[in-house]
Protein backbone atom coordinates (compact mmCIF):
# COMPACT_ATOMS: atom_id res chain seq x y z
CA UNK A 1 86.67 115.73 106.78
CA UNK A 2 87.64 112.16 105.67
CA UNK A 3 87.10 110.04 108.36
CA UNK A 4 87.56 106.20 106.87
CA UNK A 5 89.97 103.64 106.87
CA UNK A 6 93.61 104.62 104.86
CA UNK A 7 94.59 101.16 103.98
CA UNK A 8 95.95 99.81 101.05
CA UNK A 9 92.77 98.61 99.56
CA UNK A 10 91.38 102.27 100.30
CA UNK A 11 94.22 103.80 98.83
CA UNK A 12 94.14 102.18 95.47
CA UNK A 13 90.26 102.92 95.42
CA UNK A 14 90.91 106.73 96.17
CA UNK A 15 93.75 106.49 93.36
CA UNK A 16 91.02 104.91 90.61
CA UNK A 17 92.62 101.87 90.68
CA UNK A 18 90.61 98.16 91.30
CA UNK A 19 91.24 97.43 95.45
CA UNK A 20 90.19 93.87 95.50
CA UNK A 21 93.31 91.94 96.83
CA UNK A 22 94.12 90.17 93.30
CA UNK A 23 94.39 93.40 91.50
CA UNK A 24 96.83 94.67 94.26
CA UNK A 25 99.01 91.96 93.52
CA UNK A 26 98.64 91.76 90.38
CA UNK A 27 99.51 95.81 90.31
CA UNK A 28 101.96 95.55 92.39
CA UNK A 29 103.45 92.45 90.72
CA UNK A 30 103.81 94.02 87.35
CA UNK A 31 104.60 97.69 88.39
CA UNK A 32 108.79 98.27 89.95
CA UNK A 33 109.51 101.28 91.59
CA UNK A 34 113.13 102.30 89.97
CA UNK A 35 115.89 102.72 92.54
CA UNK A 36 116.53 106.66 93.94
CA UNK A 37 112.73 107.49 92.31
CA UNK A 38 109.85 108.32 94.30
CA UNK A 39 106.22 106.76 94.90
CA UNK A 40 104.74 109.53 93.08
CA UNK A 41 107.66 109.84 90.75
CA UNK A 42 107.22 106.25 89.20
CA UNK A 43 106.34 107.04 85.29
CA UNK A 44 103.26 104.81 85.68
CA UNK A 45 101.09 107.40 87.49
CA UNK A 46 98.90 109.65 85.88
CA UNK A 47 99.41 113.22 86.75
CA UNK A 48 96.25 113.53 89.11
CA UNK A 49 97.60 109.72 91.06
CA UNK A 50 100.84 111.63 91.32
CA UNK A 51 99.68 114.64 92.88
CA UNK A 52 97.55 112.89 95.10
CA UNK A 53 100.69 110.66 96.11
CA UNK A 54 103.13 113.59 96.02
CA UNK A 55 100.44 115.82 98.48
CA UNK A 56 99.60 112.40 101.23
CA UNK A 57 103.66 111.90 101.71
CA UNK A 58 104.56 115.21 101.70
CA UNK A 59 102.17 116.55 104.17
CA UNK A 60 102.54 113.25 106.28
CA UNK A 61 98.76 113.17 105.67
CA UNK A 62 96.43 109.95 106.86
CA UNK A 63 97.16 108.64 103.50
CA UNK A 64 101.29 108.49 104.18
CA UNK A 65 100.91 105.06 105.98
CA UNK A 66 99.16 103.16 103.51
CA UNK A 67 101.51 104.97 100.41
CA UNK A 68 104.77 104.29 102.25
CA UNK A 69 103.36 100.35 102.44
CA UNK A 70 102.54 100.67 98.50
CA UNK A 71 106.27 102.02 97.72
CA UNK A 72 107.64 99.46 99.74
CA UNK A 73 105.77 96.57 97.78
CA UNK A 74 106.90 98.23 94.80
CA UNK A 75 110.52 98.27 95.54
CA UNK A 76 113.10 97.25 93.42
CA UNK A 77 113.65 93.27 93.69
C-alpha cells in the first residue's frame, strides 16, 4: 500500500522525471497542454507516464490531486 505524500514533487519523481522545484518549472515552463487534450493525452508522455496518468485520474486515485494541479500548470496560456 503506498502510504506517502502525492504532491507535485512526488508525482514527477513517481513519473521519472527530476522533482526539485527548478525542474518543475522549468518542465512545466516549456511543456503546454493543447486545448480539449488530456493530462495523459499530451504527446510529450511516454507511454508508461501516460498510463500511469491516464490510471491516477481515472480511478480518482491519491495521485488525482497532485495530476489535476500538474494539468492545470500546464494549461494553455
Amino acid at each position: 500500500m503506498d502510504t506517502g505524500k502525492h504532491t507535485l514533487p512526488a508525482l514527477f519523481a513517481q513519473l521519472g522525471l527530476p522533482a526539485d522545484a527548478s525542474s518543475i518549472a522549468r518542465f512545466t515552463g516549456t511543456h503546454c497542454l493543447p486545448p480539449d487534450t488530456s493530462l495523459a493525452d499530451a504527446g510529450f508522455w511516454n507511454p508508461s507516464q501516460a498510463a500511469f496518468l491516464r490510471e491516477a485520474l481515472a480511478d480518482d486515485a491519491e495521485w488525482s490531486e497532485a495530476a489535476d494541479e500538474l494539468a492545470n500548470l500546464l494549461g494553455s496560456p
